[in-house]
Structures are given as C-alpha cells and as structure tokens.
Protein backbone atom coordinates (compact mmCIF):
# COMPACT_ATOMS: atom_id res chain seq x y z
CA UNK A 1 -3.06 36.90 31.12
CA UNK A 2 -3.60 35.60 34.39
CA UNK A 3 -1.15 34.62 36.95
CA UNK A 4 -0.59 30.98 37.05
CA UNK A 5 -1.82 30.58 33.61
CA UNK A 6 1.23 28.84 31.81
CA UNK A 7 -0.22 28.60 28.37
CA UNK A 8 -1.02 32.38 28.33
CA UNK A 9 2.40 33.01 29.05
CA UNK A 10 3.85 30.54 27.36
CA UNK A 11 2.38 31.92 23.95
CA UNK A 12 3.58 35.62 25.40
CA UNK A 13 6.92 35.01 25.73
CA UNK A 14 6.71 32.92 22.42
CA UNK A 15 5.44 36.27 20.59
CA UNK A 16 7.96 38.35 22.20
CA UNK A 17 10.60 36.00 21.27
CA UNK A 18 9.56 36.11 17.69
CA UNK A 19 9.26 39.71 17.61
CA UNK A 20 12.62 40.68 19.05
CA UNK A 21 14.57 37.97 16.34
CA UNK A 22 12.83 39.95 13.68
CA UNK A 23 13.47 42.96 15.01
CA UNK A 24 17.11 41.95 15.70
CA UNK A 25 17.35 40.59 12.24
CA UNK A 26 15.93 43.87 10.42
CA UNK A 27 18.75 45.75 12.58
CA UNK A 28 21.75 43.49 13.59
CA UNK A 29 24.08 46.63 14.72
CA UNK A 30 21.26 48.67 16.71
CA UNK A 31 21.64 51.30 14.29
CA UNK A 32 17.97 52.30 14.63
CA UNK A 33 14.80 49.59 14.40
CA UNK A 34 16.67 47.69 17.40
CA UNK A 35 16.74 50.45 19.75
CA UNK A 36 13.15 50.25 20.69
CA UNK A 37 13.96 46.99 22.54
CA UNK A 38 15.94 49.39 25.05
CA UNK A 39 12.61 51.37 26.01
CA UNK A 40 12.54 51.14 29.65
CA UNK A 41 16.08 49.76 30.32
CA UNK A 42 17.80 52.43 31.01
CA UNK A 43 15.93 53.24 34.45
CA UNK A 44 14.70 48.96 34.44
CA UNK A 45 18.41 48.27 34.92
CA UNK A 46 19.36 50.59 37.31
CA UNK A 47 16.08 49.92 39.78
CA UNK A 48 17.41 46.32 39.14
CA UNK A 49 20.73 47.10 40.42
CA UNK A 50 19.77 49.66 43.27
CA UNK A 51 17.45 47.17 44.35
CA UNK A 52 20.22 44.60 45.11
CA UNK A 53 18.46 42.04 42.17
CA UNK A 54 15.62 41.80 44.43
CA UNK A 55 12.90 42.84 41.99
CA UNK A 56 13.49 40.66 39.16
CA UNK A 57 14.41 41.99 35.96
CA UNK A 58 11.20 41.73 33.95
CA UNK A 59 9.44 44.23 37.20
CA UNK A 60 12.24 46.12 36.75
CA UNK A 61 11.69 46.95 33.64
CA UNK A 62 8.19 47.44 33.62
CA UNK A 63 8.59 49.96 36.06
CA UNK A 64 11.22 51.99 33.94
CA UNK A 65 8.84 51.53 30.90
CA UNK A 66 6.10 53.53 32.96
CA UNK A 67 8.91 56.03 33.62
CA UNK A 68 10.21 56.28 30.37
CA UNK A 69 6.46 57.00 29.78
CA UNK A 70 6.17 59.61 32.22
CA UNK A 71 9.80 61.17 31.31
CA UNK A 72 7.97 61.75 27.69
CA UNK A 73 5.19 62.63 29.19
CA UNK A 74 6.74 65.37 31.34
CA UNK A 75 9.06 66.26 28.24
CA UNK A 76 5.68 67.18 26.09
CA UNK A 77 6.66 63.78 23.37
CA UNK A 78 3.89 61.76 24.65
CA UNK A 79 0.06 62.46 25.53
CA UNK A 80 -0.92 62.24 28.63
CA UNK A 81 -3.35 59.32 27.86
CA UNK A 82 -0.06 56.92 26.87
CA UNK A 83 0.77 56.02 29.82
CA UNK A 84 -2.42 55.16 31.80
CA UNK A 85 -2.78 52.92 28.41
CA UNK A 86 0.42 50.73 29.17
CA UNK A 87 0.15 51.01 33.13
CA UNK A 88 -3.42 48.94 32.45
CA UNK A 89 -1.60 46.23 30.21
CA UNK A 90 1.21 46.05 32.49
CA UNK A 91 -1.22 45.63 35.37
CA UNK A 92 -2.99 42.95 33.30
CA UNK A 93 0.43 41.28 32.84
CA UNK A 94 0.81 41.41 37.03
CA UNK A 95 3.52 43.63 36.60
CA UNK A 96 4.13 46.66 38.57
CA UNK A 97 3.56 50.00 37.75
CA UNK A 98 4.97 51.48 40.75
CA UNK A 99 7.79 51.63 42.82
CA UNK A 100 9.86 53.43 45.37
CA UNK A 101 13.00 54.20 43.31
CA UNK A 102 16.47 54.01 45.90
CA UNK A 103 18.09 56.78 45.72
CA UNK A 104 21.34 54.88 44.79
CA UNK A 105 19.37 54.39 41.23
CA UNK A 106 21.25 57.61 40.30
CA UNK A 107 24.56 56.12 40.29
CA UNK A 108 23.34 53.27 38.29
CA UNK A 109 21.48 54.87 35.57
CA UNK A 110 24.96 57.37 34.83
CA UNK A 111 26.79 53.93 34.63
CA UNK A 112 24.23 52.56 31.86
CA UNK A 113 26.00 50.86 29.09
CA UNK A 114 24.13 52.68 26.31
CA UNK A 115 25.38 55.78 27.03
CA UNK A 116 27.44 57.98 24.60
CA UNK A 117 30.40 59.91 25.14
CA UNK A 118 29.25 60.17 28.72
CA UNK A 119 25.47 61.26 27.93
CA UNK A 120 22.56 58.91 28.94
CA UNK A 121 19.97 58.04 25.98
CA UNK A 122 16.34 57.58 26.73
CA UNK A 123 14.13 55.69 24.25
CA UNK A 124 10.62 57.32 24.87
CA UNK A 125 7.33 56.51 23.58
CA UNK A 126 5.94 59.53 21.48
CA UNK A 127 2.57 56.90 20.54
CA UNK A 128 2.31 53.68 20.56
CA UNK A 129 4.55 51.63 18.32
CA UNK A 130 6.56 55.34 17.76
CA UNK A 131 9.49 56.17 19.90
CA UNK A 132 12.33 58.69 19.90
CA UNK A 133 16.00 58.39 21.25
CA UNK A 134 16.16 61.34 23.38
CA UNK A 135 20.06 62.06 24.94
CA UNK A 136 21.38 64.39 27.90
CA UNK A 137 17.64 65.14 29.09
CA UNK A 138 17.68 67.63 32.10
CA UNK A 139 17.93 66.53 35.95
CA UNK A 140 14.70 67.89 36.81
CA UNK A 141 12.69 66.37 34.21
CA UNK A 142 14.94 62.72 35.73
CA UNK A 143 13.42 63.38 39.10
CA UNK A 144 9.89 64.30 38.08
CA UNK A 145 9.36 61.49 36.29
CA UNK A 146 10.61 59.26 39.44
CA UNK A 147 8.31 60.75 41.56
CA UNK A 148 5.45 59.76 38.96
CA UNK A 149 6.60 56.08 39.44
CA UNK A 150 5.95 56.30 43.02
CA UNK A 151 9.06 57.28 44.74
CA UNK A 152 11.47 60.46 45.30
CA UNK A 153 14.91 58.74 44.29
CA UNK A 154 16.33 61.97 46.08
C-alpha cells in the first residue's frame, strides 16, 4: 500500500473491519479467539499515552506489535525471523517500526486495562497467525525488548 493511495487503504481497513466482526462474533466475551486483537496493545496504548496522543494510535500500536514481537522473541516463543517478517509489512504499511519509548511508558503499561488481579498479560506471536497470552513476564525481559524498539524507556 502506498501512502496517499485511498483505494488501497480503503479495501485494508475494509478487510480488517470484516475480520475483527468475525472474530468478535466467534468470541463475544474475549474468552480466547478475541484476544489476538489485543497483540500489541498493551505497550501500543501506553506509548500512546506517554507520548501525550502525539503518535496516533494506529503508530502506536504498530510499534508495540514489533515489541510484543521482540518480548517473544527475547522470551524464546518466537523465531528470530518473525519479527523482521512483520517490521517489512509494517514498513510497507508506512508504519513505524521504531521508536524512542518515554520512560513514563512504565506507569502506563502497569495501568493497562487488561490486566488481572494486578498482573499485566502480553499476547505474543509464537508464528504467524499463532499467539500465546503470556502474564507477569519478568522486568528485564520488559526492558530488553524496549531497547529492541529503539529506545531505553529507563
């Protein structure tokens, strides 16, 4: 898709549309199928916030899919080959891949609104089209992957 190119992304957003009410309708209480609409939310949202809503929401999210992707990476669930694979269609999508991470993304993230009884879930890729909810994954691991996505987040 190229930028500028309203019919390409017109018929994107039409897809994506169609594919979340199907997922949506397979899984109305997010009791598994749904989930995998969260992957890259959990940091996307907080860079969102942190950021003061000055990287829109769907850059924001890109960039927490590429560190989801590096989080399951670093974590041994996903080959190292995954995420150079969505980093190209991201890029081909003009989204960023990248991104200096505030460090007040921290706070943010432990306020996400899919966490349980106080511990953060992570929906990583394992493969393409296969994820895993991962919860309570250590601080280290966090900050590694943020440093993959281009910035310490100290």
């Amino acid at each position: 898709m190229r930028a500028g190119d309203l019919g390409a992304l017109l018929a994107a957003v039409t897809i994506a549309a169609e594919v979340k009410a199907a997922i949506v309708s397979q899984d109305p209480r997010e009791a598994g199928l749904r989930e995998l609409l969260n992957f890259g939310h959990t940091m996307g949202h907080a860079y969102e916030s942190a950021s003061g809503y000055r990287v829109t929401h769907g850059e924001a999210i890109a960039v927490g899919m590429v560190y989801a992707t590096a989080l399951a990476e670093l974590m041994g669930l996903a080959s190292p080959a995954l995420r150079p694979q969505l980093e190209q269609l991201l890029e081909r999508a003009t989204l960023p891949t990248r991104a200096r991470l505030p460090s007040a993304v921290w706070s943010f993230v432990l306020r996400d609104k899919k966490a349980r009884a106080g511990k953060l879930r992570w929906i990583l890729p394992r493969r393409i089209g296969r994820f895993s909810e991962v919860i309570d994954v250590d601080e280290r691991a966090l900050r590694a992957a943020a440093r993959v996505v281009g910035g310490r987040a100290a």
